[in-house]
Protein backbone atom coordinates (compact mmCIF):
# COMPACT_ATOMS: atom_id res chain seq x y z
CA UNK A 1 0.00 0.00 0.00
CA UNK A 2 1.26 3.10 -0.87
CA UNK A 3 1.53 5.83 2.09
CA UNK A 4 1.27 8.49 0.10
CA UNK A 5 -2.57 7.40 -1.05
CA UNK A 6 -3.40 7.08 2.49
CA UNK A 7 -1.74 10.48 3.50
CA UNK A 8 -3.75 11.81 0.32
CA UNK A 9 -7.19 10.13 1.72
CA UNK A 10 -6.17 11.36 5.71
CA UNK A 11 -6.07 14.96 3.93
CA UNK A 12 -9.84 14.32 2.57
CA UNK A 13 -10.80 12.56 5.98
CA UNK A 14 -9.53 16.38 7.66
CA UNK A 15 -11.04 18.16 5.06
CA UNK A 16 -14.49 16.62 5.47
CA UNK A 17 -14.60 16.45 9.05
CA UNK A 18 -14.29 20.31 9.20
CA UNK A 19 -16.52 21.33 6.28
CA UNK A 20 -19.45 18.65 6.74
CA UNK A 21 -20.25 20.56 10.33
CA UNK A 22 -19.71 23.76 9.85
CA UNK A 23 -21.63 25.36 7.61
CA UNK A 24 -19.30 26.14 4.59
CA UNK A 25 -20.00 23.36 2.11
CA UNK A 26 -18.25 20.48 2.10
CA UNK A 27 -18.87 19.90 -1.40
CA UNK A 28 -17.14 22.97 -2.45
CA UNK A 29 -14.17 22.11 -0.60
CA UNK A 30 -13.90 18.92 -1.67
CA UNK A 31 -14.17 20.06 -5.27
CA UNK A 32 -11.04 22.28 -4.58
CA UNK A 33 -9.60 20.07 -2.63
CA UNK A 34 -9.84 17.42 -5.95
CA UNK A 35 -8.28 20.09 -8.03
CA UNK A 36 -4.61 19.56 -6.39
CA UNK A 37 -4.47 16.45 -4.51
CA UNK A 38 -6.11 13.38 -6.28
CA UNK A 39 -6.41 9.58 -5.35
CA UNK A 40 -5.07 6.90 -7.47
CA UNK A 41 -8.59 5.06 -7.73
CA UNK A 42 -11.06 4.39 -10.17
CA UNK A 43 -13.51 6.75 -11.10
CA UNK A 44 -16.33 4.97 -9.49
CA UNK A 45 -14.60 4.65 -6.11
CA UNK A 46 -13.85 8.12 -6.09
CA UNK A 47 -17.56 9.08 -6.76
CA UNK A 48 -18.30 6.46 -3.62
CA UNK A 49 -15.49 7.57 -1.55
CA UNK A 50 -16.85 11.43 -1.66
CA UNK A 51 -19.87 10.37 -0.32
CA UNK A 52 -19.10 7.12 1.85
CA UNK A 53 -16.68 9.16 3.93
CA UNK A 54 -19.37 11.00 5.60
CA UNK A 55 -19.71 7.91 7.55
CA UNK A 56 -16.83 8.67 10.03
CA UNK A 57 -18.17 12.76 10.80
CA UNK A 58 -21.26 10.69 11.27
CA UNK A 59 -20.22 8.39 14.20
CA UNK A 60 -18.61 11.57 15.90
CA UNK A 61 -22.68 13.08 16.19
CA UNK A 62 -23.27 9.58 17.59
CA UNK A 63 -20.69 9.44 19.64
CA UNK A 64 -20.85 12.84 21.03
CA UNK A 65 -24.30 13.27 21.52
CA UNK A 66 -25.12 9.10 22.69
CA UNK A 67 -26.55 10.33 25.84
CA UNK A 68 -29.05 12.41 24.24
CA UNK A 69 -29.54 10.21 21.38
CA UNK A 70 -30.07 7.04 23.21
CA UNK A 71 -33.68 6.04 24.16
CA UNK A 72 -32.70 3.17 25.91
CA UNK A 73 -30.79 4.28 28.64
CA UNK A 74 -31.00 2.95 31.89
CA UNK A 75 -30.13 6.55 33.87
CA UNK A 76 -33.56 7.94 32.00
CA UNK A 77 -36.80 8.33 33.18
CA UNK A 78 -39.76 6.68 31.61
CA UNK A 79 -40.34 10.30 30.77
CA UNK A 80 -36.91 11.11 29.65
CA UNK A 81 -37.17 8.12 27.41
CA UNK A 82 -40.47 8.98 25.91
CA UNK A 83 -38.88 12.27 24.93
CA UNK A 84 -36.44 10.88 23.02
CA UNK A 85 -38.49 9.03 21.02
CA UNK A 86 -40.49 12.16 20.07
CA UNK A 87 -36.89 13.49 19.29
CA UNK A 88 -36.46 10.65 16.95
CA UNK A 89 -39.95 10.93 15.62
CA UNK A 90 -39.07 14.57 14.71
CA UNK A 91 -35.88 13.80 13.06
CA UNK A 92 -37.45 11.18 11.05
CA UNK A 93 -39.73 13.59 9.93
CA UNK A 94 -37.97 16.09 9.40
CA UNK A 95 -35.68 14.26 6.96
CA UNK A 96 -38.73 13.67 4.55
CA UNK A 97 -38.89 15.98 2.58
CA UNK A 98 -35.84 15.97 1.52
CA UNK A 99 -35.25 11.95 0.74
CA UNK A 100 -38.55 12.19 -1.05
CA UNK A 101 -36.93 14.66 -3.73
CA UNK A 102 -33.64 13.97 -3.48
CA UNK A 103 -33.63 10.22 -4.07
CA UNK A 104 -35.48 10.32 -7.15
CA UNK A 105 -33.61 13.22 -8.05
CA UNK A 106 -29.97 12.30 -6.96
CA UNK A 107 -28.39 11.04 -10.43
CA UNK A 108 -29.89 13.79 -12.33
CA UNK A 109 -28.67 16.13 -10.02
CA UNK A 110 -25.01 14.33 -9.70
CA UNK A 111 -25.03 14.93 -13.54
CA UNK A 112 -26.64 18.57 -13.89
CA UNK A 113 -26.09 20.12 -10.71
CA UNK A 114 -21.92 19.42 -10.09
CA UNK A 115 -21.01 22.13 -12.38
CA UNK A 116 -18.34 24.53 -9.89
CA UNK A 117 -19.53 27.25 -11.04
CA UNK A 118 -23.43 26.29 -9.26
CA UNK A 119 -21.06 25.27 -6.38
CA UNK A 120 -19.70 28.89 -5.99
CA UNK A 121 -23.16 30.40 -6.72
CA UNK A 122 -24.57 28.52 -3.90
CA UNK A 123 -21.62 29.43 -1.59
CA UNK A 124 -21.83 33.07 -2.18
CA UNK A 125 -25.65 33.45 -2.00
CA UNK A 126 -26.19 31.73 1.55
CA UNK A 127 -23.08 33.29 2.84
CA UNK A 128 -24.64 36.63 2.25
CA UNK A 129 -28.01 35.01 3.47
CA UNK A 130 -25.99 34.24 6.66
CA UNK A 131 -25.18 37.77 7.09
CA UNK A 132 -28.26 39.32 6.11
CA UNK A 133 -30.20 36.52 8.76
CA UNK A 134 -27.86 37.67 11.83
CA UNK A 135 -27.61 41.34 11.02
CA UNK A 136 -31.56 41.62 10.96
CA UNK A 137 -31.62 39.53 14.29
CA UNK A 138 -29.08 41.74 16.12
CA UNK A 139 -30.67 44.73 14.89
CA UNK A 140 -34.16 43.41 16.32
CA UNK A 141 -31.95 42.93 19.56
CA UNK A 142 -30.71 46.67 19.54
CA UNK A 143 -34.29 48.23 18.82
CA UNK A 144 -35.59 46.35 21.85
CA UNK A 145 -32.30 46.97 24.34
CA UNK A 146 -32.84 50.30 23.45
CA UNK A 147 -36.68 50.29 24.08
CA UNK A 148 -36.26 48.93 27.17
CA UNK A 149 -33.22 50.87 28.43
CA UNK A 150 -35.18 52.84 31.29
CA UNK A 151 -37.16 49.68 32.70
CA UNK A 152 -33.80 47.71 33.44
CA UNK A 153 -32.99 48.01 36.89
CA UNK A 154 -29.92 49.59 37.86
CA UNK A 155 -27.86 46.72 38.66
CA UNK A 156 -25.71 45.26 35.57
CA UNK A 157 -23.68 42.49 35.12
CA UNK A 158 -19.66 42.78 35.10
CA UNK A 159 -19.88 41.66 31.59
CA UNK A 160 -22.99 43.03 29.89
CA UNK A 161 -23.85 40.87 27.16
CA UNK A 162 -23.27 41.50 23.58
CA UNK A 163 -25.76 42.08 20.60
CA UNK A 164 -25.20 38.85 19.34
CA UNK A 165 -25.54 37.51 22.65
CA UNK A 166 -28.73 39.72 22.84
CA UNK A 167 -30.41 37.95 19.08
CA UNK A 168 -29.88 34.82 20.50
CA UNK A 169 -31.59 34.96 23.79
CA UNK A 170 -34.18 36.73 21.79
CA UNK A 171 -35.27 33.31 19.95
CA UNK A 172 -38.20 31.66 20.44
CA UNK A 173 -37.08 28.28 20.54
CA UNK A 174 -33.60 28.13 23.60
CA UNK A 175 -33.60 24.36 23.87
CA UNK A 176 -33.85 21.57 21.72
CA UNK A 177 -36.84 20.36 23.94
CA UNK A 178 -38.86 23.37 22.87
CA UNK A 179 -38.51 22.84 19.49
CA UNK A 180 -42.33 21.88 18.20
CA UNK A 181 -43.23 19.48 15.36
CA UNK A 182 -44.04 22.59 12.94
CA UNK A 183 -40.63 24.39 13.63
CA UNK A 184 -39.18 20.63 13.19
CA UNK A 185 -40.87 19.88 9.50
CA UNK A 186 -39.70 23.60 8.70
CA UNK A 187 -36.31 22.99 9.63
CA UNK A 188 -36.37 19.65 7.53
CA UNK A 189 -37.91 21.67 4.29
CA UNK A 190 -34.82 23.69 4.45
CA UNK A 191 -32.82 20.84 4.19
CA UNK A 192 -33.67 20.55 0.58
CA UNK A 193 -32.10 23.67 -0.20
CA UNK A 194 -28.96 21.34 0.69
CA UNK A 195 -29.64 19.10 -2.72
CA UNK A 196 -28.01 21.62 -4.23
CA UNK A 197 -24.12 21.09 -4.43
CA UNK A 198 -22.32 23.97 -2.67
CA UNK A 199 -25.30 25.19 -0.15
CA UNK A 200 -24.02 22.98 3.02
CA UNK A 201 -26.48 20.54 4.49
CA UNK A 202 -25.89 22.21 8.16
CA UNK A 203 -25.86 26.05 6.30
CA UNK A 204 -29.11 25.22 4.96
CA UNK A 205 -30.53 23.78 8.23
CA UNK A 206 -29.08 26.32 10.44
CA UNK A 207 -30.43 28.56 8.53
CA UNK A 208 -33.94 27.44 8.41
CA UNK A 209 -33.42 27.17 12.24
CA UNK A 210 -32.45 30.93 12.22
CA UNK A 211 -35.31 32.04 10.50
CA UNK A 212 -37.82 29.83 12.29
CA UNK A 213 -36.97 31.03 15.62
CA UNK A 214 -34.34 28.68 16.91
CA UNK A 215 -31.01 30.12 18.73
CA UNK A 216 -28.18 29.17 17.09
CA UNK A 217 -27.30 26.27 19.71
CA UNK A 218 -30.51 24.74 19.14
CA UNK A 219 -29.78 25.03 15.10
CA UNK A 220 -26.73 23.76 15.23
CA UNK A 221 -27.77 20.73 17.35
CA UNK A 222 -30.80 19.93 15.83
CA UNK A 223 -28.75 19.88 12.25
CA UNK A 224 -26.53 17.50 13.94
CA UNK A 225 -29.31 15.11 14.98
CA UNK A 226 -30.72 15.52 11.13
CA UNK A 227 -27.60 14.38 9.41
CA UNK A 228 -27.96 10.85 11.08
CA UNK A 229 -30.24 9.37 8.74
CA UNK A 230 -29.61 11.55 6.12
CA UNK A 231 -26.17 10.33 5.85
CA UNK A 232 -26.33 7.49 6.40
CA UNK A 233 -28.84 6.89 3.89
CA UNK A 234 -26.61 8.32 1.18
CA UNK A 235 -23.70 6.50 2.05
CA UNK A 236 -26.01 3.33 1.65
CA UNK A 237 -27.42 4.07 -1.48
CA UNK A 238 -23.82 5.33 -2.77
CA UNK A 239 -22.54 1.91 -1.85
CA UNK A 240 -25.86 0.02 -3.53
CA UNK A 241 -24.62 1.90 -6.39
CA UNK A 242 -21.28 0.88 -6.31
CA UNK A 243 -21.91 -2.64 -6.06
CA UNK A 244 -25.00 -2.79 -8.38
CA UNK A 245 -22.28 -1.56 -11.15
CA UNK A 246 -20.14 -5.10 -10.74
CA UNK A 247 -17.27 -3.04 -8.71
CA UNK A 248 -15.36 -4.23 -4.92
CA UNK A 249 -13.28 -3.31 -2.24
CA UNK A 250 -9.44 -4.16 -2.83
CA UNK A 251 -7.30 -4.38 0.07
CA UNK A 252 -5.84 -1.07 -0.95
CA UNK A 253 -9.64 0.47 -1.57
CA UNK A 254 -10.47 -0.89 2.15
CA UNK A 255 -7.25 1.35 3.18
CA UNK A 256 -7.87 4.65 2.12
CA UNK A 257 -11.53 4.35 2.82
CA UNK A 258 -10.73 3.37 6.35
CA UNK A 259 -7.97 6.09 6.65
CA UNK A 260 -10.51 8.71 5.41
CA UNK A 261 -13.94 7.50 7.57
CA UNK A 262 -11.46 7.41 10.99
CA UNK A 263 -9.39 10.78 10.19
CA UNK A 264 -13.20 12.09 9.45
CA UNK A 265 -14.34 10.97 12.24
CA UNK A 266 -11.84 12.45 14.90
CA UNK A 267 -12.04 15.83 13.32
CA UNK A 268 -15.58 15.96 13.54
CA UNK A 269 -15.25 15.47 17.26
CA UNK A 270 -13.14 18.48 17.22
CA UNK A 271 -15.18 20.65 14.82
CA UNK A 272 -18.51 19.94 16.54
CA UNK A 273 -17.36 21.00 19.99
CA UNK A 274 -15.62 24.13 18.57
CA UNK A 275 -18.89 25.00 16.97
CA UNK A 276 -20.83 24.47 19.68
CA UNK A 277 -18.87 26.37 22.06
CA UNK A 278 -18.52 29.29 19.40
CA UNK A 279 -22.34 30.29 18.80
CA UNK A 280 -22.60 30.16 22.20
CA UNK A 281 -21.55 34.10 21.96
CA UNK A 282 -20.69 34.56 18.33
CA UNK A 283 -23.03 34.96 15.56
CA UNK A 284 -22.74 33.43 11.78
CA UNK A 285 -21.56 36.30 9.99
CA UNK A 286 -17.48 35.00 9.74
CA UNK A 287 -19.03 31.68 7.94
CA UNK A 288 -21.11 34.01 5.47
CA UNK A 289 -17.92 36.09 4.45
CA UNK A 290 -15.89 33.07 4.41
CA UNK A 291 -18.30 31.51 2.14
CA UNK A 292 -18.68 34.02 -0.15
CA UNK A 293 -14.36 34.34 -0.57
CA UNK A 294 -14.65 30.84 -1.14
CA UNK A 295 -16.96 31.15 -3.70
CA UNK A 296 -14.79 33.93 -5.69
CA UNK A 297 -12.29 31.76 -5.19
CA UNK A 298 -13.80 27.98 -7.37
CA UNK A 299 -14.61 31.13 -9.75
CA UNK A 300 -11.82 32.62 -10.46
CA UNK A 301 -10.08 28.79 -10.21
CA UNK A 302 -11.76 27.31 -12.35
CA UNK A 303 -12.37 30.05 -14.82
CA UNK A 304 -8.69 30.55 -15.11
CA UNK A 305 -6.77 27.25 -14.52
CA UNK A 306 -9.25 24.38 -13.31
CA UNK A 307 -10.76 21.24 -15.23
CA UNK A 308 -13.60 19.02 -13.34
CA UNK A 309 -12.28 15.62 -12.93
């Protein structure tokens, strides 16, 4: 086995494990990513591998959040239990709408959709959605500081808290238990914005959580929870596909695949707790201007020097 392929596949595994969670496309990085550093594998493993390396940010969700996740748990209440299935129940749900047009739709797309330059399009219009979304909040937050100024009594905290701080605590929904079925099947509706290369399945989500009242904890979590099924349905029916077409695993396949799922999967750990800990007092805004740089950038790449593979 040649070291340098799985070096080459740990670089992908680090690469997806940042991008897939935050909400900056991992498609479009990958796609760049492709441009300078490419696999020595067929193309029909590589279309498989892009997909079926999802699996290791996926354990990381399941591994991070098992407590919350896991129904069965001895330590839980009958209650407790019961509102994890509903949790469940809601994810389910909420992952709907988009398996019902995405399956049907996922070849044509694969073939229609991949161009970079709809990649970069989608990067730079839900960046700037991201900093339209959290400018509007935090102004909403000012107004009604300012509004209620000369209520507040005259005690303040050593550290007041900031306007982001301020949209946040503003939202409607501050813990994934208040999240309701409606906000739920909204959330999931947005997640078929994410069909479209470039947008970023969490972007999309978090922003439909945004906009439908959520905090940005909540959004982000919730977006977590979704990806479960989501990806692990697509890894399945990337693999179906694989298989259908007459193709296996060589010993060297089985390598870089590993190398890529477990490198994924450790840096997922690390990007989901960063995240989490960020929006806890920082707003979206540096992930909508990195987005749209990003997308200037696969422009003026591949307009100038790149070729798809």
């Amino acid at each position: 086995m040649d070291i340098i392929e799985l070096l080459k596949a740990a670089l992908y595994g680090l690469v997806e494990g940042i991008s897939e969670w935050l909400p900056i496309s991992s498609t479009g990085h990958m796609l760049l990513l492709s441009q300078f550093v490419t696999l020595s594998v067929s193309d029909d493993f590589w279309d498989m591998f892009l997909v079926v390396i999802q699996l290791g940010a996926i354990l990381a969700v399941c591994v991070l959040f098992f407590g919350k996740l896991n129904p069965f748990a001895s330590s839980k209440t009958p209650e407790e239990r019961k509102d994890t299935w509903t949790l469940w129940a809601k994810i389910v749900v909420a992952c709907l709408p988009a398996a019902i047009i995405g399956i049907p739709l996922d070849d044509w797309m694969e073939e229609h959709l991949s161009s970079p330059f709809v990649i970069a399009a989608a990067l730079i219009v839900y960046g700037i959605a991201f900093i339209v979304i959290e400018t509007v909040r935090e102004r909403r937050a000012s107004i009604a500081e300012l509004s209620q100024a000369p209520s507040k009594h005259l005690a303040q905290p050593a550290e007041p808290p900031t306007i982001s701080e301020l949209a946040d605590e503003d939202a409607r929904v501050q813990e994934l238990s208040e999240l309701d079925w409606k906000t739920a099947i909204g959330i999931g509706m947005f997640q078929c914005l994410s069909l479209v290369p470039g947008t970023s399945r969490s972007g999309s989500t978090i922003i439909g959580g945004l906009l439908l009242g959520c905090s940005r904890a909540v959004a982000a979590e919730f977006t977590f929870f979704l990806a479960v099924p989501v990806m692990f349905g697509a890894s399945a029916l990337r693999l179906v596909k694989y298989f259908l077409k007459g193709n296996s695993f060589t010993s060297d396949e089985c390598a870089i695949l590993g190398v890529g799922c477990l490198v994924a999967f450790v840096v997922s750990i690390l990007a989901i707790r960063f995240l989490m800990s960020f929006v806890r007092k920082h707003d979206f805004k540096p992930f909508g201007w990195y987005r749209i740089i990003l997308g200037i950038a696969v422009i003026v790449y591949f307009l100038f020097f790149g070729e798809v593979r």
